[in-house]
Protein backbone atom coordinates (compact mmCIF):
# COMPACT_ATOMS: atom_id res chain seq x y z
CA UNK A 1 -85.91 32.13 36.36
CA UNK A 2 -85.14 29.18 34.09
CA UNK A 3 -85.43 29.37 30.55
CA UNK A 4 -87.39 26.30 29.18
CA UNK A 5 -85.15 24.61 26.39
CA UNK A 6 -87.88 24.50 24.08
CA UNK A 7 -88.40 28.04 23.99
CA UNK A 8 -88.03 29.71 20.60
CA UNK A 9 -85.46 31.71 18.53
CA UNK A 10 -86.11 35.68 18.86
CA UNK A 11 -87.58 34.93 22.82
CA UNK A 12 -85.92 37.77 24.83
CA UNK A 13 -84.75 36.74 27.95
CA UNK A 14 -83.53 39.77 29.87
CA UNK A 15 -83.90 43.54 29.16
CA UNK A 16 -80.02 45.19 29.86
CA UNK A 17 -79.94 48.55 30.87
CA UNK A 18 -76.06 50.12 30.74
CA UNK A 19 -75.49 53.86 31.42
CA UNK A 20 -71.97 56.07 30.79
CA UNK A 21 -72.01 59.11 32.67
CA UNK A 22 -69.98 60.78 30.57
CA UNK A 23 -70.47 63.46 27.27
CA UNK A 24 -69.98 63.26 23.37
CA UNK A 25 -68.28 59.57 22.47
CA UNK A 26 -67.16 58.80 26.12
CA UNK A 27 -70.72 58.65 26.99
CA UNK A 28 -71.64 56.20 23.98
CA UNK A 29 -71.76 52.88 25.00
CA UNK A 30 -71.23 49.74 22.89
CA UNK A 31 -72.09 46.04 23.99
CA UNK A 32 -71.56 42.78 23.12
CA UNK A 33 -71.22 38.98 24.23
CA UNK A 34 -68.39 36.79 22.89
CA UNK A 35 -67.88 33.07 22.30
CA UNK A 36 -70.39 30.79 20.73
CA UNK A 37 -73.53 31.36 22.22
CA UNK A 38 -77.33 30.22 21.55
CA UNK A 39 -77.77 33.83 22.56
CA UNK A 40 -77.48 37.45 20.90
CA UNK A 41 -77.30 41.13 21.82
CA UNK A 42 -80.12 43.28 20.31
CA UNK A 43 -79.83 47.40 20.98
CA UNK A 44 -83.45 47.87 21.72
CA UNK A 45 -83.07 51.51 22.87
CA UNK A 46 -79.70 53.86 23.30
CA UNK A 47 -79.09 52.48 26.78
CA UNK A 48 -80.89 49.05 26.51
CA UNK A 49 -79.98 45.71 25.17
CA UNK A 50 -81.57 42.59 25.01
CA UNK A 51 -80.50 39.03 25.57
CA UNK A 52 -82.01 36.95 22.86
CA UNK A 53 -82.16 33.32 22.03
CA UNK A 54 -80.48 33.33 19.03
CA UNK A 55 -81.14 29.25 18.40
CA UNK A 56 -82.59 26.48 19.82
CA UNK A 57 -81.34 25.04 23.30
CA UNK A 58 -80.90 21.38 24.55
CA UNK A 59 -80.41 21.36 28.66
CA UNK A 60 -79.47 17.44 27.93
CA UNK A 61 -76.27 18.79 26.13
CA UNK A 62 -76.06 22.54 27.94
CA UNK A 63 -77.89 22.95 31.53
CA UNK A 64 -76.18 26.29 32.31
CA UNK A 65 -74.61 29.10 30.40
CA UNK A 66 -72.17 31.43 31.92
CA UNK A 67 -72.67 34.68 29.42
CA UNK A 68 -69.64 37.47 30.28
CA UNK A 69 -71.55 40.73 28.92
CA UNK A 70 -68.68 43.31 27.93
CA UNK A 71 -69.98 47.26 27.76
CA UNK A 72 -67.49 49.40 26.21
CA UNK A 73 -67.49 53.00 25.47
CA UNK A 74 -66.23 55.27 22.42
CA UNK A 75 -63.70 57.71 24.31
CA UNK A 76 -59.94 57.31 23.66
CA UNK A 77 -58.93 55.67 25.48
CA UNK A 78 -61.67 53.28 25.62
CA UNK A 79 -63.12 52.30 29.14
CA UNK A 80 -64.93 49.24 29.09
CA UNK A 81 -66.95 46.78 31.96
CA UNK A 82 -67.55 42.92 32.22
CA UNK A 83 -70.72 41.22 33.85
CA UNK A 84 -71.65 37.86 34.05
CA UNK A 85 -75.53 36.60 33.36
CA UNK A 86 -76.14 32.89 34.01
CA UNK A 87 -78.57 31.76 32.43
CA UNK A 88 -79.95 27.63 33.94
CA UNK A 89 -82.30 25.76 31.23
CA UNK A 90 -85.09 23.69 32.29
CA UNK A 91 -85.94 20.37 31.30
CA UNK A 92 -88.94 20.07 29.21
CA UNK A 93 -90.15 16.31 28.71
CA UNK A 94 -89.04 15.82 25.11
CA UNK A 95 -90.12 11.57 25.47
């Protein structure tokens, strides 16, 4: 679903569940979104994350954001997973 770009900082947009199957640190998973992003990562349990507007969005200057989610755990050496969330805005009649 389209995010409306008038929607406000702190809105979550989508609850992230990642699992390790592994024991002690291998099992311990870390996760994170890079680049510069109106969005965060929040750890809202130990194997959920969620995808926050971290500021304000304009669809006139951004109408869709390609966000590459990397999960990483702590075992040595570290195994780690990308996936990609795209995230369309929708126009809100700002005239």
């Amino acid at each position: 679903n389209p995010v409306p770009e008038d929607s406000v900082p702190n809105t979550v947009i989508a609850v992230i569940n990642v699992r390790d199957r592994d024991s002690g640190d291998n099992g311990e998973v870390s996760c994170n979104i890079d680049g510069d992003l109106p969005f965060r990562l929040e750890r809202s349990s130990e194997n959920t994350y969620k995808l926050i507007i971290a500021r304000l969005l304009d669809r006139e200057k951004v109408s869709v954001y390609n966000i590459t989610i990397t999960a990483r755990d702590r075992g040595s050496p570290s195994l780690w997973s990308q996936r990609e969330v795209v995230v369309e805005v929708s126009d809100v009649n700002d005239n």
